[in-house]
Protein backbone atom coordinates (compact mmCIF):
# COMPACT_ATOMS: atom_id res chain seq x y z
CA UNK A 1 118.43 122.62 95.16
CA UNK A 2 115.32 124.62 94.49
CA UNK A 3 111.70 124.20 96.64
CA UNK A 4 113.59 120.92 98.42
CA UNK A 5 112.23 120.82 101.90
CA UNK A 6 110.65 123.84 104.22
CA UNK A 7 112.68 125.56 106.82
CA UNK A 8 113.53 124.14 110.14
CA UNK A 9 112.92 120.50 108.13
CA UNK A 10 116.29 118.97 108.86
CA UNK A 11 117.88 116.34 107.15
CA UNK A 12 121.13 113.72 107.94
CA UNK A 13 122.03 110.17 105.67
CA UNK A 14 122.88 107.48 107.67
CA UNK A 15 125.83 105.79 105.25
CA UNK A 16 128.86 102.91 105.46
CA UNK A 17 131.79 102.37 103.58
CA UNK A 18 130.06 99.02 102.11
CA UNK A 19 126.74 97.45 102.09
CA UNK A 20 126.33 95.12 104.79
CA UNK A 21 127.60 97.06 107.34
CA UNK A 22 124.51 97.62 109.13
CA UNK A 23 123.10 100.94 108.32
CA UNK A 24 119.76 99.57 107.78
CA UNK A 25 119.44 98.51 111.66
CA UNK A 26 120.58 101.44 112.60
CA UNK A 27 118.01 103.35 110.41
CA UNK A 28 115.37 101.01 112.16
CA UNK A 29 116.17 101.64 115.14
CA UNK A 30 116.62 105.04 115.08
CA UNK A 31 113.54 105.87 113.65
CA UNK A 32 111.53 103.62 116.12
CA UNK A 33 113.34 104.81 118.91
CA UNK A 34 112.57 108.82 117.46
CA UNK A 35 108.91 108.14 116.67
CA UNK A 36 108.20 106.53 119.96
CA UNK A 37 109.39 109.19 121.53
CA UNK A 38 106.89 111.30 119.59
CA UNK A 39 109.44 113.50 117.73
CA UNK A 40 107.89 114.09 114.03
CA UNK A 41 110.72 111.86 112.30
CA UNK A 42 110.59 111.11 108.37
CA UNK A 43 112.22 108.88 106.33
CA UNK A 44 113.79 108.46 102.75
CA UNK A 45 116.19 106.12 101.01
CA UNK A 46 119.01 106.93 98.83
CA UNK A 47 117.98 105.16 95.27
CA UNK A 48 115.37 102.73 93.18
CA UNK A 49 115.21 100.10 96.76
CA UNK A 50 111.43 99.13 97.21
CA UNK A 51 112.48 96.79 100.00
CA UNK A 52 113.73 98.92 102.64
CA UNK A 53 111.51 101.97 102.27
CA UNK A 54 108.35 99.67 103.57
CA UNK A 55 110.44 98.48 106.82
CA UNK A 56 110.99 102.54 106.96
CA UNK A 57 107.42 102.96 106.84
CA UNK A 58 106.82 100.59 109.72
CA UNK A 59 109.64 101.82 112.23
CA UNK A 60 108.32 105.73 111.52
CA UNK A 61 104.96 105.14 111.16
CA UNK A 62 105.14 107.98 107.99
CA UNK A 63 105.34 106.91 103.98
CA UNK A 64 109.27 106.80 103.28
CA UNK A 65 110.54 107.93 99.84
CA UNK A 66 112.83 107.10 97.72
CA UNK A 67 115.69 109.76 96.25
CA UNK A 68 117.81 108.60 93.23
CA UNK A 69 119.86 111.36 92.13
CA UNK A 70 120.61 109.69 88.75
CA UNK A 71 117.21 108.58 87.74
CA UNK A 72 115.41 111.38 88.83
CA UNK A 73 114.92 114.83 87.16
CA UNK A 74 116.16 117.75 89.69
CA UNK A 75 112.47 118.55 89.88
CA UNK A 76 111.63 115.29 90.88
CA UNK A 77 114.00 114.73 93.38
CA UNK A 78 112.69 118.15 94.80
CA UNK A 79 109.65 117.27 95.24
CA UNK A 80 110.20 114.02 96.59
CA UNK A 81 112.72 115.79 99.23
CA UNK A 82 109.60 117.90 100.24
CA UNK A 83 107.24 115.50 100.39
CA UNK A 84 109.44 113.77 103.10
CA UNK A 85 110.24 116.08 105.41
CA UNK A 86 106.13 117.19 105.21
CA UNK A 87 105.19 117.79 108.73
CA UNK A 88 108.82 116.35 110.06
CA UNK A 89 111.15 118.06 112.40
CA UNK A 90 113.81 115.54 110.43
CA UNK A 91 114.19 113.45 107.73
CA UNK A 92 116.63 110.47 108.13
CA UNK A 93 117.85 109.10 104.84
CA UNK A 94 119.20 106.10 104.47
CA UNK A 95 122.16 105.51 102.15
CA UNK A 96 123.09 102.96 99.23
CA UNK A 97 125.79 100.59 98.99
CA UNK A 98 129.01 102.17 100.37
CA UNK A 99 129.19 105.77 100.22
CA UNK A 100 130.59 106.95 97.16
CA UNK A 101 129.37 103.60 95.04
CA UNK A 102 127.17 105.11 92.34
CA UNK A 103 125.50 104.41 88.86
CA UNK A 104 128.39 106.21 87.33
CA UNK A 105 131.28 106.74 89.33
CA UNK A 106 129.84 108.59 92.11
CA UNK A 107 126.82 109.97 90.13
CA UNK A 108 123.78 108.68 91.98
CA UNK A 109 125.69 107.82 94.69
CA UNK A 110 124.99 108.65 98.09
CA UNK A 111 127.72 111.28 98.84
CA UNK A 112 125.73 112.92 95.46
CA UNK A 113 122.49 113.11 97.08
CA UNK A 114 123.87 114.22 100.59
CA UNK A 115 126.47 116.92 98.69
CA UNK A 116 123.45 118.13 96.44
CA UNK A 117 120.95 118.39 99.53
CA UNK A 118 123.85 119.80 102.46
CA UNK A 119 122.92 117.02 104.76
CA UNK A 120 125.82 115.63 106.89
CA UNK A 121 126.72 112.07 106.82
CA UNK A 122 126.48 109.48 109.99
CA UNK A 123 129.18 106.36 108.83
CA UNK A 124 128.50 103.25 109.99
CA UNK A 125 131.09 100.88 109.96
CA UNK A 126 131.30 97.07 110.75
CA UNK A 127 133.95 96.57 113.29
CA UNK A 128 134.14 93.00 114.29
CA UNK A 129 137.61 92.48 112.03
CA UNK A 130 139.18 95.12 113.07
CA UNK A 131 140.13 97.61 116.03
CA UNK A 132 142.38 101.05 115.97
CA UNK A 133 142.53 100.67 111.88
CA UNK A 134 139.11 101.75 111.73
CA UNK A 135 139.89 105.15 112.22
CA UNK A 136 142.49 105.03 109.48
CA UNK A 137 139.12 103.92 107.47
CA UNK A 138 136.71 106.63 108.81
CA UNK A 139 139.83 108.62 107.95
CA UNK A 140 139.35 107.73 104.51
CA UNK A 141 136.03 108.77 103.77
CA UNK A 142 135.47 111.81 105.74
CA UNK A 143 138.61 112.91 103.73
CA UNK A 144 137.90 111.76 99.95
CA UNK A 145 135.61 114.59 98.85
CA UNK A 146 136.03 118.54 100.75
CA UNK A 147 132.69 119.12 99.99
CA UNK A 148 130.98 116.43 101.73
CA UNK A 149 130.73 116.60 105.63
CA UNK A 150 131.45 112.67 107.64
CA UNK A 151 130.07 114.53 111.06
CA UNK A 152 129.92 111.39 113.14
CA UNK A 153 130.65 107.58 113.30
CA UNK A 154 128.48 104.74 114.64
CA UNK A 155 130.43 101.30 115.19
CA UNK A 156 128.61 98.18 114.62
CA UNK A 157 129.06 94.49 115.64
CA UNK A 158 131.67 96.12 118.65
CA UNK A 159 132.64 92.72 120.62
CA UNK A 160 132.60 94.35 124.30
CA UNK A 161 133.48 97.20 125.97
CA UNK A 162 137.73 96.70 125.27
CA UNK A 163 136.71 97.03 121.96
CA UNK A 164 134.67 100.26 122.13
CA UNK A 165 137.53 101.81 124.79
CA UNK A 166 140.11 100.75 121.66
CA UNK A 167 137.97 102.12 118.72
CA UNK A 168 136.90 105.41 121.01
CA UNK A 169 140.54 106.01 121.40
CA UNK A 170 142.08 105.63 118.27
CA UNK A 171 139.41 108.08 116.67
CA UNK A 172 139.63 110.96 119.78
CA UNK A 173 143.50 110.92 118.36
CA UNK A 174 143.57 110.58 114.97
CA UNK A 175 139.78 112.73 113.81
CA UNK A 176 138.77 114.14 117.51
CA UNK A 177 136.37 116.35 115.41
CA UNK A 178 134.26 113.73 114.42
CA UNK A 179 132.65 111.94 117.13
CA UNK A 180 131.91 108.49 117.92
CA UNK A 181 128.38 108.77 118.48
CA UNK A 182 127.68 105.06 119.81
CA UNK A 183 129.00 101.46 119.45
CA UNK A 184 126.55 98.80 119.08
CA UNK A 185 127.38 95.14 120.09
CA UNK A 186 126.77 92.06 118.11
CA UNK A 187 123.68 91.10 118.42
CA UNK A 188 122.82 87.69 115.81
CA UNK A 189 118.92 88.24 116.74
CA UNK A 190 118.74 91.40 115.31
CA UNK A 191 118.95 89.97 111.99
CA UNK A 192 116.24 90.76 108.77
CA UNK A 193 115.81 87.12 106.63
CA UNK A 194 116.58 87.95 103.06
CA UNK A 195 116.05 86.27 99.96
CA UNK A 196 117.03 86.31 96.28
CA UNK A 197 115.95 90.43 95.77
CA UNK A 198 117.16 91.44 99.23
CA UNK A 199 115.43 91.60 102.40
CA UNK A 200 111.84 89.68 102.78
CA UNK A 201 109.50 92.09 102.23
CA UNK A 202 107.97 94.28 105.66
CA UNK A 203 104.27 92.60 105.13
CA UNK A 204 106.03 89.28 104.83
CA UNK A 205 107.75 89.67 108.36
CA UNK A 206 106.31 87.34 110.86
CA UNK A 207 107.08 89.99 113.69
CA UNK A 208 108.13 93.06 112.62
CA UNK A 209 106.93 94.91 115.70
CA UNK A 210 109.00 93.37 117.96
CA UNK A 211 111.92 92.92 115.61
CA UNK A 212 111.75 97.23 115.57
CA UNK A 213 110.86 97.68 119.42
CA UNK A 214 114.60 95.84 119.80
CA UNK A 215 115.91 97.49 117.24
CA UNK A 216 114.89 100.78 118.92
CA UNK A 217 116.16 99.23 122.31
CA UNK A 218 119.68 98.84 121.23
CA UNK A 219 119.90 102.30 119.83
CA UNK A 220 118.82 103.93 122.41
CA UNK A 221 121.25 101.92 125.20
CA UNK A 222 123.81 102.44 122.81
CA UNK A 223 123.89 105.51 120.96
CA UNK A 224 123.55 109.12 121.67
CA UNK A 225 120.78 109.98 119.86
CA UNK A 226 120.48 113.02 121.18
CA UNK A 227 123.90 114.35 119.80
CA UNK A 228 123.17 112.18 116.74
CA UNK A 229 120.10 114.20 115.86
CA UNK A 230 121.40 117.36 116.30
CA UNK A 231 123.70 117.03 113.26
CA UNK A 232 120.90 117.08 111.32
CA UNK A 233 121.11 120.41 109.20
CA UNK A 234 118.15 122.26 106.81
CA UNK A 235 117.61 121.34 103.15
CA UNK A 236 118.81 124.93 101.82
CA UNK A 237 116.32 125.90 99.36
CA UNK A 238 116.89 129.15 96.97
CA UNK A 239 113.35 129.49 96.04
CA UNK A 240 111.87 132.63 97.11
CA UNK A 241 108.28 131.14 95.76
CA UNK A 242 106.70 127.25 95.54
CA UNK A 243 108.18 125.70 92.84
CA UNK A 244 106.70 125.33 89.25
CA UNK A 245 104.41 122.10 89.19
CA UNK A 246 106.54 119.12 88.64
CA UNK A 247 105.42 116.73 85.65
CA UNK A 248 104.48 113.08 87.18
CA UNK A 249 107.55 111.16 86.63
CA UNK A 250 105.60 108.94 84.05
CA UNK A 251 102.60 109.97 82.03
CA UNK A 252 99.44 108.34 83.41
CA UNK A 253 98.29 105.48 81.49
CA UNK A 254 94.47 106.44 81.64
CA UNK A 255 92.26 108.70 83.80
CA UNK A 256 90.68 105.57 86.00
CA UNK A 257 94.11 103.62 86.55
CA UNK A 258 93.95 100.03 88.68
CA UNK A 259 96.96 99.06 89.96
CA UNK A 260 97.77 95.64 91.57
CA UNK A 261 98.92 96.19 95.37
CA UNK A 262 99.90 93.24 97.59
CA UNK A 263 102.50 90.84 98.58
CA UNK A 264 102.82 89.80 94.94
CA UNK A 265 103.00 93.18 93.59
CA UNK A 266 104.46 95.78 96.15
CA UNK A 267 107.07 97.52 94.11
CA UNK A 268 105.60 100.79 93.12
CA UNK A 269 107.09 103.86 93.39
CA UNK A 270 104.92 106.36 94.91
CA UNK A 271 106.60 109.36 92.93
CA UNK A 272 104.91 107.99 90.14
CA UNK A 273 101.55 106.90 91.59
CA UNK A 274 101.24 110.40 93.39
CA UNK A 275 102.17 112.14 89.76
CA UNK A 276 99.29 110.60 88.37
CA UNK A 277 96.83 111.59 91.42
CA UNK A 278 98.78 115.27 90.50
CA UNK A 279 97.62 114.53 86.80
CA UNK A 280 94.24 113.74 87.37
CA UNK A 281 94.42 110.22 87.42
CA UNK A 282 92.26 107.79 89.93
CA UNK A 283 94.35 105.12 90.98
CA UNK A 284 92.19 102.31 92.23
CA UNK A 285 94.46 99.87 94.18
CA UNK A 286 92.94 96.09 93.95
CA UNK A 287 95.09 92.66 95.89
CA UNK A 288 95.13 89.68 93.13
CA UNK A 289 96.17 87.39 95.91
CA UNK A 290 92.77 88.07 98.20
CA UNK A 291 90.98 87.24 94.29
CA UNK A 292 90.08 90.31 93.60
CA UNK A 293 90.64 91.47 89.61
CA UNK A 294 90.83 94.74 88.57
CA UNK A 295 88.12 97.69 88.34
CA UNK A 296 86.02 96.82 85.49
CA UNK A 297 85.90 100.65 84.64
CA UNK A 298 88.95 101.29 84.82
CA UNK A 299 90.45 102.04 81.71
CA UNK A 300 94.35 101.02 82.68
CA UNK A 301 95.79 98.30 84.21
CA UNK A 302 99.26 98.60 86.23
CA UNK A 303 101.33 95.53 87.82
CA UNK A 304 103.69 96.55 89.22
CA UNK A 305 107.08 94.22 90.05
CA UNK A 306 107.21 92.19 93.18
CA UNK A 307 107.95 88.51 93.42
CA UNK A 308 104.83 86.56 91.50
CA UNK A 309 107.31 83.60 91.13
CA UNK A 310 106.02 83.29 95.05
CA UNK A 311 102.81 83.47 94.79
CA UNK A 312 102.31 81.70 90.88
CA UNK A 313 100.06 78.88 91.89
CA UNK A 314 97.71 81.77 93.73
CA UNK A 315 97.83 84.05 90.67
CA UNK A 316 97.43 81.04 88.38
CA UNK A 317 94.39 80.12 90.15
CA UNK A 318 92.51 83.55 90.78
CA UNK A 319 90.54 83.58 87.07
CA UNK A 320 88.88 86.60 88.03
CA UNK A 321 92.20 88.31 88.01
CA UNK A 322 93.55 86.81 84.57
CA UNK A 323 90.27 87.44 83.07
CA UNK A 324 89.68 90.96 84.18
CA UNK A 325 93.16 91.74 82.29
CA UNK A 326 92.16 90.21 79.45
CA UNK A 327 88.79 92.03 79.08
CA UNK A 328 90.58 95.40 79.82
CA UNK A 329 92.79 94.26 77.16
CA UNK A 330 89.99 93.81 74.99
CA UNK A 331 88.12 96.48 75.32
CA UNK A 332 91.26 98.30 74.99
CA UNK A 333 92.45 99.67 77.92
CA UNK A 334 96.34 100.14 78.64
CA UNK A 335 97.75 96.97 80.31
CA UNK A 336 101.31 98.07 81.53
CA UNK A 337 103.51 95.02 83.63
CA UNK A 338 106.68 96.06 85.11
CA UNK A 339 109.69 93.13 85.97
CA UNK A 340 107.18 90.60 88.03
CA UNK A 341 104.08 92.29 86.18
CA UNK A 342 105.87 91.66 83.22
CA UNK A 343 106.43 88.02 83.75
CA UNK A 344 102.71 88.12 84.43
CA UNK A 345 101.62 89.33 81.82
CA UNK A 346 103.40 86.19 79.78
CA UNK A 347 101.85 83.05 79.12
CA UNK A 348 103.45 81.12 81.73
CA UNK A 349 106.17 81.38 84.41
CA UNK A 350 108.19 78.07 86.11
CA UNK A 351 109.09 78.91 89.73
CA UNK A 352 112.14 77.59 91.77
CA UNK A 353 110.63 74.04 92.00
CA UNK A 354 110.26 73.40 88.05
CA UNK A 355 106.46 73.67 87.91
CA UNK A 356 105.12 75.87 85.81
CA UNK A 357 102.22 78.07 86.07
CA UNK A 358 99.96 79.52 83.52
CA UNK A 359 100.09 83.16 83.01
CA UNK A 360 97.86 85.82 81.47
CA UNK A 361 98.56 85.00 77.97
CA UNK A 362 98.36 88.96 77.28
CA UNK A 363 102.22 88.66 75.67
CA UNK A 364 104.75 86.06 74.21
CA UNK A 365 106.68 85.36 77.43
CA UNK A 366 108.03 82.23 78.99
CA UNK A 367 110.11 82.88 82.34
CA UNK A 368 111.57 80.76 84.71
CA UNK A 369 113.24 80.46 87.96
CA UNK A 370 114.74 76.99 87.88
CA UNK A 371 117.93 78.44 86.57
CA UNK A 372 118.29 82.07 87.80
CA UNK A 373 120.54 84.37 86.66
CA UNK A 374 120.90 88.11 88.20
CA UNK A 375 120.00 91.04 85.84
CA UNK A 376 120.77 94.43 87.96
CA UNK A 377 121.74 97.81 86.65
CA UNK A 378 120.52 101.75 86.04
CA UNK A 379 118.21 101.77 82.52
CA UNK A 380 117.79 104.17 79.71
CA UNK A 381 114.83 102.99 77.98
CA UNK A 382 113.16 105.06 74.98
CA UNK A 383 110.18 103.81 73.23
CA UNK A 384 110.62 102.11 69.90
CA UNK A 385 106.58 103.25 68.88
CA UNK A 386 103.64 104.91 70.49
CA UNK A 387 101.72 103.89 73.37
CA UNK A 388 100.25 104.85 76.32
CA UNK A 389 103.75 105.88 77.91
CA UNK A 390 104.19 108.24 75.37
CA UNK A 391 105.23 108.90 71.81
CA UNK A 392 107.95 107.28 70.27
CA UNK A 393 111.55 108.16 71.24
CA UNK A 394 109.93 109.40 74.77
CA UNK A 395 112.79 108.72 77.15
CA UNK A 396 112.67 107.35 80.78
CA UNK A 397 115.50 106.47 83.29
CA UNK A 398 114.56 103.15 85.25
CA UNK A 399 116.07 100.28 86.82
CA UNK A 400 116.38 96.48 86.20
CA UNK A 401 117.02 94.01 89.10
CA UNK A 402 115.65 90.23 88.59
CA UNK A 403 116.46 86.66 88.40
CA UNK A 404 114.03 85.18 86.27
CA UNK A 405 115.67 83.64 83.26
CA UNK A 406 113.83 84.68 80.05
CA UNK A 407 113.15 80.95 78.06
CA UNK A 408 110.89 82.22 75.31
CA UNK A 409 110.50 85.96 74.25
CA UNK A 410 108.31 86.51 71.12
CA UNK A 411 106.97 86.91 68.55
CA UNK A 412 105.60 90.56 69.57
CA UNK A 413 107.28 94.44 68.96
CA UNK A 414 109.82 94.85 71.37
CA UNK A 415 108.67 98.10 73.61
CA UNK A 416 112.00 100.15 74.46
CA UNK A 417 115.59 100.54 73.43
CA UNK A 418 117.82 100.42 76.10
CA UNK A 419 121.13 101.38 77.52
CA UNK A 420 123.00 101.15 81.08
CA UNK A 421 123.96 104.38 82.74
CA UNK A 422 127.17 104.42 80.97
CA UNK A 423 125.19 104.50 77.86
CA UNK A 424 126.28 101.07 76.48
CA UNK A 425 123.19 99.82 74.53
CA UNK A 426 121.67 96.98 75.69
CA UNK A 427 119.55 96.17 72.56
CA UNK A 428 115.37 96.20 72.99
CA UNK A 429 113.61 95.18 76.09
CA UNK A 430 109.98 94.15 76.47
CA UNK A 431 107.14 93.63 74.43
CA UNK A 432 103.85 95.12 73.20
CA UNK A 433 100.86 93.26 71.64
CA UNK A 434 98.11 96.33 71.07
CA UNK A 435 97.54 98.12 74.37
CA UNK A 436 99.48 95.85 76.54
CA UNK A 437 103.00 96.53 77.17
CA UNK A 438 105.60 95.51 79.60
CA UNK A 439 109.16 95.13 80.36
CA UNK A 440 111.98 93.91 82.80
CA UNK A 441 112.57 97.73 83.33
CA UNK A 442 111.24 99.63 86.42
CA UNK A 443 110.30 103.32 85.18
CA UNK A 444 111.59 106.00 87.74
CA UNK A 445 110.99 109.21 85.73
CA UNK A 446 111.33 111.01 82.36
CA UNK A 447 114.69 110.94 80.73
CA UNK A 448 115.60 114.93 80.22
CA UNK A 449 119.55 114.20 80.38
């Protein structure tokens, strides 16, 4: 992989055979436990999650980013490699689903990313239901593919130390090359609440700090982080020169570019707000939920996804907000809404409780929340007509993941045609009334597959 990370940057992906299994703790925790003790530890996560990379951010105290091997172009994913492991000693990655679970098969899964980057692969895998067997499983993975490397297995939920001996023992004599680097007991406190898109967001945490500190705690009692980390191998990288510059992952919508940024709206991907800072762009970051609307001269509008159907009454309520979007709507300026943007955008949106709230008005939209229904999958989406993401039949690879029930959904010109990964078509997606635009679909880069 070409201009992927400097030399002496070194990478590992913390993985399990299954989600659930606790690799996110141990991520935490490790990270914590590193940065605390002042090593220069980055962070990145394997696919489109917008969750977890913000409780990265927190344990490391550096901006984690995300690596999708299917919906990113190889330049892309390059640059986003390197702009990880910037001033790091190591990048810790953490993993998607089970290991080999991907968009496609394996494509986009996370043996893909760590085969395509040469990192080794930490397992961890939940043993409360099970004892010696779980070396038949570690067995498994570290044997399914010869060209990825399993170098070392952390056990989670272990019930005591009989346990440990038991699971210790069966792996020194069936895989004594790959080492149990730590078993880490139940522990029901160490628990992140979730809700219906995954984990409740980092800002939404009502103590994050000492939910890490603990987190760091039990890794370091537990693990040996110090064999753990030295694992960790360098990105290769055949380039003898930087890289050719990288196109921003989506064309920037205007040259003064306010995008929404809070609680409501956190579920931007900074690939594509640093490509348009690359471009030329200024992005001018504004919070609807403090009341604040967006930059009068700004001549685009972004909202991003997040979960509005939280916050409705609030965004209902701030005027300043609706009516800034309509005036840069009026005066012509791009107004792009992504999933939650989207629903925003609409002219009214009925949260879990049945009441509904009045939207922007800026499209024919009516969502809803009494009766949700999940929508989750890898987009192709290319534009039925011009606008300000491009020409028409510009491609872009994306991902939808909601569970807002559309009730009403024009009249209007649908904005993209759109297929799953396997390239079944989906039909059209979205809407566009003049300059604003908006769909269910959350843009990761430029189709060029």
């Amino acid at each position: 992989m070409t201009g992927a990370a400097p030399p002496g940057a070194a990478g590992l992906v913390i993985a399990a055979p299954a989600s659930g299994s606790g690799k996110t703790l141990v991520t935490l925790g490790l990270l914590r436990h590193l940065a605390a003790a002042g090593r220069r530890v980055a962070s990145a996560k394997v696919g489109p999650d917008y969750i977890d990379p913000a409780f990265h951010a927190a344990a490391s105290g550096r901006p984690c980013r995300n690596l999708d091997p299917w919906a990113m172009a190889a330049g892309t994913l390059a640059a986003q490699v390197a702009a990880a492991a910037a001033g790091a000693e190591l990048v810790v990655c953490e993993g998607v689903m089970g290991l080999f679970d991907g968009a496609v098969g394996e494509r986009g899964s996370t043996a893909d990313l760590a085969r395509r980057l040469g990192w080794p692969v930490v397992l961890v895998v939940d043993a409360r239901a099970q004892a010696a067997s779980a070396a038949a499983l570690v067995r498994g993975f570290a044997t399914h593919r010869a060209d990825l490397a399993v170098a070392g297995v952390v056990f989670n939920r272990v019930g005591g130390d009989r346990h440990g001996d038991i699971l210790r023992d069966a792996m020194a004599a069936d895989l004594p090359h790959i080492p149990v680097l730590g078993c880490l007991p139940r522990d029901g406190d160490l628990a992140l609440p979730s809700r219906h898109l995954g984990l409740v967001q980092a800002l939404e945490h009502p103590d994050l700090e000492t939910f890490l500190d603990r987190a760091a705690a039990l890794v370091g009692r537990h693990l040996d982080v110090d064999a753990l980390v030295a694992l960790a191998l360098p990105t290769p990288s055949t380039a003898a020169a930087a890289p050719p510059p990288v196109p921003p992952p989506l064309p920037p919508l205007g040259q003064r570019i306010a995008v929404a940024r809070d609680a409501a709206f956190a579920f931007a991907y900074p690939a594509v707000l640093d490509g348009w800072h690359r471009a030329g762009a200024e992005v001018l970051p504004f919070a609807p939920l403090d009341g604040q609307a967006p930059d009068p001269a700004a001549d685009a509008v972004y909202l991003p996804g997040g979960y509005p159907e939280l916050w409705a009454g609030r965004l209902a309520a701030n005027g300043a907000f609706l009516a800034g979007l309509a005036a840069a709507a009026g005066r012509g300026a791009a107004v792009f809404g992504e999933c939650g943007g989207y629903m925003v955008l609409g002219r009214g949106l009925v949260d879990g409780d049945g009441a509904r709230h009045a939207m922007a008005g800026l499209l024919a939209l009516e969502t809803a929340f009494t009766r949700p229904g999940l929508r989750l999958g890898y987009r192709r989406a290319r534009l039925l007509a011009e606008s300000p993401l491009g020409p028409a039949g510009a491609a872009f690879r994306g991902h939808e993941f909601h569970y807002a029930t559309v009730t009403a959904e024009g009249p209007g010109a649908p904005l993209f045609a759109c297929a799953d990964a396997a390239g079944r078509d989906l039909g059209t997606m979205g809407l566009r009334a003049g300059p604003v635009l908006g769909s269910f679909v959350h843009l990761i880069d430029r189709d060029g597959a």
